[in-house]
Structures are given as structure tokens and as C-alpha cells.
PDB file of N, CA and C in Angstrom:
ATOM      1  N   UNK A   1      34.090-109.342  70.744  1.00  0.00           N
ATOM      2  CA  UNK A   1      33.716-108.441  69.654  1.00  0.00           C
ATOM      3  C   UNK A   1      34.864-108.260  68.687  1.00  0.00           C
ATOM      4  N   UNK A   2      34.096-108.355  67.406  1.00  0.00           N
ATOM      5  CA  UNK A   2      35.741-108.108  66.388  1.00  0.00           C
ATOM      6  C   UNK A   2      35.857-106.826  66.194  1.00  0.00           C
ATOM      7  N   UNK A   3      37.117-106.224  65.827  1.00  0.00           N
ATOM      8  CA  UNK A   3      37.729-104.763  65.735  1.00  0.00           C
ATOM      9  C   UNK A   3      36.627-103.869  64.952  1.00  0.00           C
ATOM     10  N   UNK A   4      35.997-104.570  63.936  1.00  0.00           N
ATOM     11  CA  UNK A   4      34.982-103.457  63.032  1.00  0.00           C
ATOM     12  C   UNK A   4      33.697-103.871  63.254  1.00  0.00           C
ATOM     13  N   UNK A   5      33.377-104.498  64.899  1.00  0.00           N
ATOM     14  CA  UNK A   5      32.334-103.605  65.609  1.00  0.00           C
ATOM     15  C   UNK A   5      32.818-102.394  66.478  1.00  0.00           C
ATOM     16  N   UNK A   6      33.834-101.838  66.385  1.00  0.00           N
ATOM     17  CA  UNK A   6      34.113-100.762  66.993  1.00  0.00           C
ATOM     18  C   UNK A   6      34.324 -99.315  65.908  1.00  0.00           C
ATOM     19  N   UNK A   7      33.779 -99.998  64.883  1.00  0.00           N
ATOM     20  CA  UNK A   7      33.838 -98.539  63.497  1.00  0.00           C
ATOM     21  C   UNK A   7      32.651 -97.921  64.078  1.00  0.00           C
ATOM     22  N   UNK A   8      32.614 -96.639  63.358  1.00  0.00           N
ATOM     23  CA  UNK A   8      31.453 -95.630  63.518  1.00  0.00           C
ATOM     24  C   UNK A   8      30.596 -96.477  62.679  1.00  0.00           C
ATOM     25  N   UNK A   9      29.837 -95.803  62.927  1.00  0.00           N
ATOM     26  CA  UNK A   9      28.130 -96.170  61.887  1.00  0.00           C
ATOM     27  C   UNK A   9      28.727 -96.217  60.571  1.00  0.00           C
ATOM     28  N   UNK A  10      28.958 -95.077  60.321  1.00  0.00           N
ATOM     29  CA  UNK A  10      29.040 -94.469  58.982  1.00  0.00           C
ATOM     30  C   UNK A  10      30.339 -95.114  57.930  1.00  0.00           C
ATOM     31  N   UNK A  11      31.364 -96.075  58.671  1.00  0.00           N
ATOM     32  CA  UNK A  11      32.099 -96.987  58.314  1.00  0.00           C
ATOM     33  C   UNK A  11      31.917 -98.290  57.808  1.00  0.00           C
ATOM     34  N   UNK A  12      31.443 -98.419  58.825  1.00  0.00           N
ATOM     35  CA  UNK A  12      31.049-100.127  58.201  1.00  0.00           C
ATOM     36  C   UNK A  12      29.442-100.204  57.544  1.00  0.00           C
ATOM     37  N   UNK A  13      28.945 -98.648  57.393  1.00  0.00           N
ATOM     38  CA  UNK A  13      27.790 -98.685  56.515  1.00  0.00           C
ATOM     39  C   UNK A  13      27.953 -98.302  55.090  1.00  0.00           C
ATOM     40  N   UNK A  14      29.247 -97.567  55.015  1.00  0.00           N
ATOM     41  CA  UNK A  14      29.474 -97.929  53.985  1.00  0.00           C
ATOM     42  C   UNK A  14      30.216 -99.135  52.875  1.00  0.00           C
ATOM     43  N   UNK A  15      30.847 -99.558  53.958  1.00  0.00           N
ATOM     44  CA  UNK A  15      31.683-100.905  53.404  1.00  0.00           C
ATOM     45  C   UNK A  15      30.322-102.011  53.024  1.00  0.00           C
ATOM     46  N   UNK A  16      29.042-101.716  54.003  1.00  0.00           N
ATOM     47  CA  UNK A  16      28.305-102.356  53.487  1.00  0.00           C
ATOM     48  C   UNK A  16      27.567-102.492  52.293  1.00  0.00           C
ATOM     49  N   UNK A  17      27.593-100.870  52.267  1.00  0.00           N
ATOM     50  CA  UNK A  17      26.735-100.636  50.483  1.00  0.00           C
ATOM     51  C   UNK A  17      28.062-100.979  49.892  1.00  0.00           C
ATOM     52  N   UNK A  18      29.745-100.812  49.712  1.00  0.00           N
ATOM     53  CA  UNK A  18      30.342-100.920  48.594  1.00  0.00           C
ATOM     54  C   UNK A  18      30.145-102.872  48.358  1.00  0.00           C
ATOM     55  N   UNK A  19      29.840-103.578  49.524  1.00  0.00           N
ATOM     56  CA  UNK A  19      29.576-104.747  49.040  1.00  0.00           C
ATOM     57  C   UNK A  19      28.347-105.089  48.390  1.00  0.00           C
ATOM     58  N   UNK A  20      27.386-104.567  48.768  1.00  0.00           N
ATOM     59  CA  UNK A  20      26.065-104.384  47.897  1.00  0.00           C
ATOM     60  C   UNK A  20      26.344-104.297  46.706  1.00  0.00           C
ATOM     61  N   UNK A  21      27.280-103.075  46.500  1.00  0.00           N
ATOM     62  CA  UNK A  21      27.461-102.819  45.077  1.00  0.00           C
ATOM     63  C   UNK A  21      28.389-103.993  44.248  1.00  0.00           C
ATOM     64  N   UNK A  22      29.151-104.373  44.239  1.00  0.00           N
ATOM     65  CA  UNK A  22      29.756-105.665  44.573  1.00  0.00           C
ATOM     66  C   UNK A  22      29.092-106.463  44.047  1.00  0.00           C
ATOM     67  N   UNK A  23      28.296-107.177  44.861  1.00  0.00           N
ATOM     68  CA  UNK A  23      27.258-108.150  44.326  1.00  0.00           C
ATOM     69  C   UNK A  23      26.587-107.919  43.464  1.00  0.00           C
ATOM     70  N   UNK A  24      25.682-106.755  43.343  1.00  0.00           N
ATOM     71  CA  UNK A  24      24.402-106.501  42.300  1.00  0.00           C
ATOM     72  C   UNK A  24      25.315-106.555  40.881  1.00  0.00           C
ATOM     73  N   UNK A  25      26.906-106.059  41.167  1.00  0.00           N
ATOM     74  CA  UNK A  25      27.324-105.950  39.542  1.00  0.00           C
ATOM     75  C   UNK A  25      27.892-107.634  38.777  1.00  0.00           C
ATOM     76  N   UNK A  26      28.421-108.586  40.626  1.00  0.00           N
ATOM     77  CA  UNK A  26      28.148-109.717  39.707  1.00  0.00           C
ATOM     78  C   UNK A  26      26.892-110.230  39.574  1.00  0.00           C
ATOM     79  N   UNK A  27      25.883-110.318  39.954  1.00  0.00           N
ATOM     80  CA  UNK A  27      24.468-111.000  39.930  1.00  0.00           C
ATOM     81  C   UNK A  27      24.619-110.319  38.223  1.00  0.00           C
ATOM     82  N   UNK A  28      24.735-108.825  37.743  1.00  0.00           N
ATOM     83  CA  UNK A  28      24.330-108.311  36.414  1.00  0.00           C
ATOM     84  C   UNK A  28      25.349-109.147  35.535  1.00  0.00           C
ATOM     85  N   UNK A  29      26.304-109.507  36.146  1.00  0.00           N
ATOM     86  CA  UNK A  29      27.369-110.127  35.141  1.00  0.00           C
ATOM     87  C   UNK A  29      26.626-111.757  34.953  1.00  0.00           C
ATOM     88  N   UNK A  30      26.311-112.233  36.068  1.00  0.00           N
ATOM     89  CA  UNK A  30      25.860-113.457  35.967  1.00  0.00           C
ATOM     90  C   UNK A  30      24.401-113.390  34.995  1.00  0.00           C
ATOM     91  N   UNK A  31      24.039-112.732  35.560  1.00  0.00           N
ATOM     92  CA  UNK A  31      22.550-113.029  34.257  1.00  0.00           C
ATOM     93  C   UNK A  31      22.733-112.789  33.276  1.00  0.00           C
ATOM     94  N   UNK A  32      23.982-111.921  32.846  1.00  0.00           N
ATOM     95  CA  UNK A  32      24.189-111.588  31.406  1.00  0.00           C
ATOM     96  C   UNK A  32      25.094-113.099  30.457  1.00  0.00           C
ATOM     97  N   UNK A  33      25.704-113.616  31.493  1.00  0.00           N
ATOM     98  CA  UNK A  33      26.648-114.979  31.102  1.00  0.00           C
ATOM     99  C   UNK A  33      25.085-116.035  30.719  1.00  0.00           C
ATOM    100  N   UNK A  34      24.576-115.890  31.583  1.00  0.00           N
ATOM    101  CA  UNK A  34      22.768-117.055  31.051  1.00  0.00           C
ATOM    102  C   UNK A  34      22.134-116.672  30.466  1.00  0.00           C
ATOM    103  N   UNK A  35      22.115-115.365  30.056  1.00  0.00           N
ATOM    104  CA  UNK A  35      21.176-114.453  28.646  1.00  0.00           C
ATOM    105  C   UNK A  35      22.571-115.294  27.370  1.00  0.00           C
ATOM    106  N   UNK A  36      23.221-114.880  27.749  1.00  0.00           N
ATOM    107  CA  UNK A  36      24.530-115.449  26.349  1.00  0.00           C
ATOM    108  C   UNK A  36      24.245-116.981  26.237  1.00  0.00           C
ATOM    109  N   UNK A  37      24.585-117.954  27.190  1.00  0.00           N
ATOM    110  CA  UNK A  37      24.571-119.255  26.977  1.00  0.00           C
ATOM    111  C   UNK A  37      22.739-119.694  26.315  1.00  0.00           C
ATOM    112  N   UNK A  38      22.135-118.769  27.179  1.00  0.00           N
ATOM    113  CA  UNK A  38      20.788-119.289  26.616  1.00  0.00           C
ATOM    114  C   UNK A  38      20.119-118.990  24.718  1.00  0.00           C
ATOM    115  N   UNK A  39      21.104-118.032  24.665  1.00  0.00           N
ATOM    116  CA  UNK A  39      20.666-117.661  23.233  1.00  0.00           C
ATOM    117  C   UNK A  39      21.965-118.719  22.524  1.00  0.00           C
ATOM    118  N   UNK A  40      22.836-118.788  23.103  1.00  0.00           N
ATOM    119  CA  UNK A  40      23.452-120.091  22.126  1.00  0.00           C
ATOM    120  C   UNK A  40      22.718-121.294  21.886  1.00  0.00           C
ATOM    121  N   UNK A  41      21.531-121.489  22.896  1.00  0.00           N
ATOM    122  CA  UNK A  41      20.723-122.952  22.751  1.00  0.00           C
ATOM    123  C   UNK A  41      20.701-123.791  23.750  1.00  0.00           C
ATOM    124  N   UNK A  42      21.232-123.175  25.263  1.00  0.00           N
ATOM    125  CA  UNK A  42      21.197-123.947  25.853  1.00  0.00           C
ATOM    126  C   UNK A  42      20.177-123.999  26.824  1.00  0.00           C
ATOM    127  N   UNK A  43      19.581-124.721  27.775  1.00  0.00           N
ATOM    128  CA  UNK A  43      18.394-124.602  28.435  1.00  0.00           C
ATOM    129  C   UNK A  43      18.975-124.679  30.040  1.00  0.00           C
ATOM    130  N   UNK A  44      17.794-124.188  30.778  1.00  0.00           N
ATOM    131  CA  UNK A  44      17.875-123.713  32.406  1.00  0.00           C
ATOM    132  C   UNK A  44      18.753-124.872  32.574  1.00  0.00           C
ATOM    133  N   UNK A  45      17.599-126.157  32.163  1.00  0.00           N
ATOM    134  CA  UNK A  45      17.686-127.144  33.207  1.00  0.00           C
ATOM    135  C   UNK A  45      19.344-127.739  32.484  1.00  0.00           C
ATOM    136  N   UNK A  46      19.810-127.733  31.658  1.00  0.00           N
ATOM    137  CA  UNK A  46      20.640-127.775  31.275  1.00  0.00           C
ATOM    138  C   UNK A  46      22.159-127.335  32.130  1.00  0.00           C
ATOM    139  N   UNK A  47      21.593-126.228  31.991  1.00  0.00           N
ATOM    140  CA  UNK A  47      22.602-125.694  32.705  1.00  0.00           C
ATOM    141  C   UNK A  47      22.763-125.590  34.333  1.00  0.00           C
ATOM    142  N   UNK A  48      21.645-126.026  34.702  1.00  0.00           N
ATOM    143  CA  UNK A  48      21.363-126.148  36.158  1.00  0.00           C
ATOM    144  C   UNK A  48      22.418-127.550  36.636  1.00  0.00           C
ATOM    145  N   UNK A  49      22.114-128.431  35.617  1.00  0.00           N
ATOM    146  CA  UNK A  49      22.386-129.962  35.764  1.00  0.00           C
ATOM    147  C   UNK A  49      24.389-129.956  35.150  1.00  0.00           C
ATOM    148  N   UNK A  50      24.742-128.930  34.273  1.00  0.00           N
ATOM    149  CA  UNK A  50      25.866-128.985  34.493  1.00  0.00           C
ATOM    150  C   UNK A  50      26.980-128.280  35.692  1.00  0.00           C
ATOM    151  N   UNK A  51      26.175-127.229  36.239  1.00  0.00           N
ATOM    152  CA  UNK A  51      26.080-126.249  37.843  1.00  0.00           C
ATOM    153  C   UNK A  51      26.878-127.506  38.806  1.00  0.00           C
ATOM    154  N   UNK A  52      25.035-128.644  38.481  1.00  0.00           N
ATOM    155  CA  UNK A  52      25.483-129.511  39.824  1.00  0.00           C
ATOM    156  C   UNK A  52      26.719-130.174  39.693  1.00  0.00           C
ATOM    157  N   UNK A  53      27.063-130.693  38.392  1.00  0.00           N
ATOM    158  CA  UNK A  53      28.093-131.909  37.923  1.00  0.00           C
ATOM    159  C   UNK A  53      29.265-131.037  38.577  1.00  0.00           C
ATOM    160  N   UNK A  54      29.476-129.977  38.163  1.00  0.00           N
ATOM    161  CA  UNK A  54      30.492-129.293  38.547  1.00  0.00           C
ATOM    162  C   UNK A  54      30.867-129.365  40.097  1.00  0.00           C
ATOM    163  N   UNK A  55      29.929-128.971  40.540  1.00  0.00           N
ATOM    164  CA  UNK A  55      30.083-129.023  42.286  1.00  0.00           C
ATOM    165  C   UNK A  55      30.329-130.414  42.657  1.00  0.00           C
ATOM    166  N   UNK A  56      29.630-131.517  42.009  1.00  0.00           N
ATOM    167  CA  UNK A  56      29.888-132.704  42.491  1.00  0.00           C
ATOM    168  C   UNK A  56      31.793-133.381  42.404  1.00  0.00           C
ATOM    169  N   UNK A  57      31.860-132.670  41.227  1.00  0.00           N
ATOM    170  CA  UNK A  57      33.074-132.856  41.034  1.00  0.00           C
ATOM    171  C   UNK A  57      33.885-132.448  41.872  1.00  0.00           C
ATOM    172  N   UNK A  58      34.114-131.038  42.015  1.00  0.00           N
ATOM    173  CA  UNK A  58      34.768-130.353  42.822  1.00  0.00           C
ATOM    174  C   UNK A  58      34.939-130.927  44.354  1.00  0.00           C
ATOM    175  N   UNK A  59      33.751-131.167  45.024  1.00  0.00           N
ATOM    176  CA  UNK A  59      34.089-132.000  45.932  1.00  0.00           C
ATOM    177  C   UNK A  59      34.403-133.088  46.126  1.00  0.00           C
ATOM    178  N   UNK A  60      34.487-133.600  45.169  1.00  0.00           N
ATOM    179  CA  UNK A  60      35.246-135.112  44.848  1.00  0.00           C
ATOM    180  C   UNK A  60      36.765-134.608  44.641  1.00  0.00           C
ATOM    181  N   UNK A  61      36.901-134.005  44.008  1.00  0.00           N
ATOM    182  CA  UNK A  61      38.356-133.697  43.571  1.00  0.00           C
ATOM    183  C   UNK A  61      38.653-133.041  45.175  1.00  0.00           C
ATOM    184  N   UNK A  62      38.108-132.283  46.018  1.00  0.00           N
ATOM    185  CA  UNK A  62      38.692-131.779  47.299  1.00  0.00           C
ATOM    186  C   UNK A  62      38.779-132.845  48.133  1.00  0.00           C
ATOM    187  N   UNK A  63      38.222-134.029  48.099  1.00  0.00           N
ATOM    188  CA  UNK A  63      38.302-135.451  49.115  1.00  0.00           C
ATOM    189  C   UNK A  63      39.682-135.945  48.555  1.00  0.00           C
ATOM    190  N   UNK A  64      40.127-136.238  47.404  1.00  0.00           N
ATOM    191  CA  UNK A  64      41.304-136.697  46.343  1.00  0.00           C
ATOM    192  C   UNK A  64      42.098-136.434  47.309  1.00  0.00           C
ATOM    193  N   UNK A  65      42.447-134.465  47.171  1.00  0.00           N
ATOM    194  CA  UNK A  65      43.629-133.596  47.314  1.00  0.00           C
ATOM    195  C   UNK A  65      43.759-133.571  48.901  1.00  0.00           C
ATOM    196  N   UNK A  66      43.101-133.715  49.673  1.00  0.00           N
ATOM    197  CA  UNK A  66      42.758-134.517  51.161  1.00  0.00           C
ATOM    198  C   UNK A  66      43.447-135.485  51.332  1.00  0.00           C
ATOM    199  N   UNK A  67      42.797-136.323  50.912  1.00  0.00           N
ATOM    200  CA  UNK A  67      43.395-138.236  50.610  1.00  0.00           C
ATOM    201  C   UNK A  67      44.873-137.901  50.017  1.00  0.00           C
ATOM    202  N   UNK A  68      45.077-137.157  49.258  1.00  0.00           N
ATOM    203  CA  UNK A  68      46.547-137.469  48.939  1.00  0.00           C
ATOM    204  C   UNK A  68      47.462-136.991  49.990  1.00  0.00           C
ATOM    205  N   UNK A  69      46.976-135.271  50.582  1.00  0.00           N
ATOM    206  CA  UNK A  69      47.541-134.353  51.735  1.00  0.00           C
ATOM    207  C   UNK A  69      47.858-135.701  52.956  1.00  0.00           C
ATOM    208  N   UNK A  70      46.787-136.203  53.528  1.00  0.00           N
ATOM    209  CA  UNK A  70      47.405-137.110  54.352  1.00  0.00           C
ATOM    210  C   UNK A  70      48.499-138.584  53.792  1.00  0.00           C
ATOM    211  N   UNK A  71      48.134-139.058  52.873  1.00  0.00           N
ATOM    212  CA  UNK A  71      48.887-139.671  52.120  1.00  0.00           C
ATOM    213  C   UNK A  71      50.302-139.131  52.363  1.00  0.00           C
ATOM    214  N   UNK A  72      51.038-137.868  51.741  1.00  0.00           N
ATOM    215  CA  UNK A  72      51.920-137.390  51.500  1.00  0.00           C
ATOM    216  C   UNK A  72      52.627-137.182  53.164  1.00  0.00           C
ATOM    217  N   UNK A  73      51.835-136.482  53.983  1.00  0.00           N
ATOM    218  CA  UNK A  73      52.374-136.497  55.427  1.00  0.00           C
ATOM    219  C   UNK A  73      52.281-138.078  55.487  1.00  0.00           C
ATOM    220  N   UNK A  74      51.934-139.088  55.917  1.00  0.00           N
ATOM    221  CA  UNK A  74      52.335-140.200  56.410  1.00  0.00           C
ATOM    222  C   UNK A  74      53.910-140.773  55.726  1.00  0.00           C
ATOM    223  N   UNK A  75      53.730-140.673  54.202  1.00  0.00           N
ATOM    224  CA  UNK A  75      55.052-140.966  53.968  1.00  0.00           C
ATOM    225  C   UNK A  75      56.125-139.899  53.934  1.00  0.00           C
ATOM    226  N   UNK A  76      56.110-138.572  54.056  1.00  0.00           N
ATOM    227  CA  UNK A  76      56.754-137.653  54.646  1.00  0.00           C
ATOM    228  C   UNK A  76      57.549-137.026  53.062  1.00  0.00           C
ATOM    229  N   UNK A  77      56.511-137.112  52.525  1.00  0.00           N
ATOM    230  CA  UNK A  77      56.952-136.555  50.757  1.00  0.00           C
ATOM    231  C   UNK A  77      55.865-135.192  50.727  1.00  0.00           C
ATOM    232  N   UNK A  78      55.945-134.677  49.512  1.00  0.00           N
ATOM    233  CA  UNK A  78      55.118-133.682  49.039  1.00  0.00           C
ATOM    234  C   UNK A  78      53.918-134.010  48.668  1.00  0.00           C
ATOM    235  N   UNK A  79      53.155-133.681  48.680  1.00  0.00           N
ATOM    236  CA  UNK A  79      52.221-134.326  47.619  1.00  0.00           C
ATOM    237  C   UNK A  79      51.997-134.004  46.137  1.00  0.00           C
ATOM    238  N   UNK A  80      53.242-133.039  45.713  1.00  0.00           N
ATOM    239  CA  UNK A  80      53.268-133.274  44.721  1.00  0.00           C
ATOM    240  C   UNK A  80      53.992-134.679  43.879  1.00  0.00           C
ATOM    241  N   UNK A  81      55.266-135.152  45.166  1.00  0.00           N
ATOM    242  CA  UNK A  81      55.574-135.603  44.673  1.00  0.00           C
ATOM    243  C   UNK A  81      54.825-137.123  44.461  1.00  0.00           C
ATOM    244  N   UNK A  82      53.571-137.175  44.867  1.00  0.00           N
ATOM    245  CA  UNK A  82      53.141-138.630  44.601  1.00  0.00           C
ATOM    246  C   UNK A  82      52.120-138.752  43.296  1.00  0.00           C
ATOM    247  N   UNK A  83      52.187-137.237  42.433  1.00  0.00           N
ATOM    248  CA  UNK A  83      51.544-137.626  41.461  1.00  0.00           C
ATOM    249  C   UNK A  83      51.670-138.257  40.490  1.00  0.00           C
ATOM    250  N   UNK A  84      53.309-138.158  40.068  1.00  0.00           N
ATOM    251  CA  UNK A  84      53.411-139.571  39.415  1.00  0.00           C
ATOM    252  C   UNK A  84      52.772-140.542  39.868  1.00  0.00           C
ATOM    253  N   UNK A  85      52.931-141.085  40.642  1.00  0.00           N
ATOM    254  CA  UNK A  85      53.004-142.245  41.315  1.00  0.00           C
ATOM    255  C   UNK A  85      51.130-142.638  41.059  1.00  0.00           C
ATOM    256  N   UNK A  86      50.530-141.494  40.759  1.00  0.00           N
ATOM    257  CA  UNK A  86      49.142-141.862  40.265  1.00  0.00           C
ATOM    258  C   UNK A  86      48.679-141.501  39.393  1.00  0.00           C
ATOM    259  N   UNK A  87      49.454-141.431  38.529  1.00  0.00           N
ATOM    260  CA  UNK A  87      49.492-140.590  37.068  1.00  0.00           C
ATOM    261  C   UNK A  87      48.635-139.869  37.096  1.00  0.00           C
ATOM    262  N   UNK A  88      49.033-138.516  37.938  1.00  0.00           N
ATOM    263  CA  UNK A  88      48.224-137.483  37.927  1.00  0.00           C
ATOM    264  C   UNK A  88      48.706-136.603  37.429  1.00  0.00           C
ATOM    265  N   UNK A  89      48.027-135.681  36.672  1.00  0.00           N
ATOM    266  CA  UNK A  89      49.211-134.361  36.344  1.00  0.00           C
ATOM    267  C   UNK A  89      48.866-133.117  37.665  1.00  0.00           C
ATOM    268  N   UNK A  90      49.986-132.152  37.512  1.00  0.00           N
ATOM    269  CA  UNK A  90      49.621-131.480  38.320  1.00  0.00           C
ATOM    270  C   UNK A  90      48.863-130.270  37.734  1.00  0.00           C
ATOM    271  N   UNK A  91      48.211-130.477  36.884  1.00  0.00           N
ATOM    272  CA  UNK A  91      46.946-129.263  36.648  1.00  0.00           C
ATOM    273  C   UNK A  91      45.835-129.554  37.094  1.00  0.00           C
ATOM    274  N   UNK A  92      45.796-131.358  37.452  1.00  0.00           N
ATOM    275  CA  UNK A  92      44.405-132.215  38.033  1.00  0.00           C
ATOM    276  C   UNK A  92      44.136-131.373  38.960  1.00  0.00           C
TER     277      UNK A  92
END
């Protein structure tokens, strides 16, 4: 059992509503960011399909920074220091 199943009720029921609250205010932030983009002209599916690109990316770029992490331990460097070495910058 972890430590905050041993809170009172009234502890971790409220930590639960302050996360409730939490969420509902980004969900309001998020629909308000797709009320904005959508009145600029952009469409669901649009934006659905740049959602995915993004994620696809991202996990491509986390396989990279992987591939380089072991890279860097085998030759016993940083991995920063092999971005030259793949003309990467380090904001990639």
C-alpha cells in the first residue's frame, strides 16, 4: 500500500477534487485554444492530422535521443558531445 492510502477520507478527497479542478480548467483552456485556431480557418480534421504528425514525430525524435544515449555510453562520451558529429544542434 502507498503512504496516501493511509490519508483520511477527507484528504485525499480533496486532493481529488483540487485535481478535478485542474483538469476542467485545462480542458476550458484547451477548447478555448480550438475555438481560436478554428476561427483563424483552420479545420478539426486539420488539426487532428497535425496532433498526429506531432506525436509521430516526437516519438521518432525519442528513438533518435535513445539511439544516440546508447551510442554515447558505448563510446563513453556525452551525448552531447556527438552532436556535432551528426550535425545536430542541441535544440534538436
Amino acid at each position: 500500500p502507498s503512504p496516501s492510502s493511509f490519508q483520511p477520507n477527507g484528504a485525499s478527497e480533496a486532493a481529488l477534487r483540487c485535481e478535478i479542478e485542474e483538469l476542467k480548467r485545462k480542458d476550458l483552456a484547451l477548447d478555448q485554444e480550438i475555438a481560436q485556431l478554428l476561427s483563424e480557418g483552420y479545420s478539426l480534421e486539420e488539426l487532428e492530422k497535425h496532433i498526429s504528425l506531432l506525436h509521430e514525430y516526437n516519438e521518432i525524435k525519442d528513438a533518435g535521443q535513445m539511439l544516440l544515449g546508447k551510442l554515447a555510453v558505448i563510446r563513453g562520451v556525452t551525448t552531447k558531445q556527438l552532436y556535432p558529429e551528426y550535425d545536430l544542434e542541441l535544440s534538436d
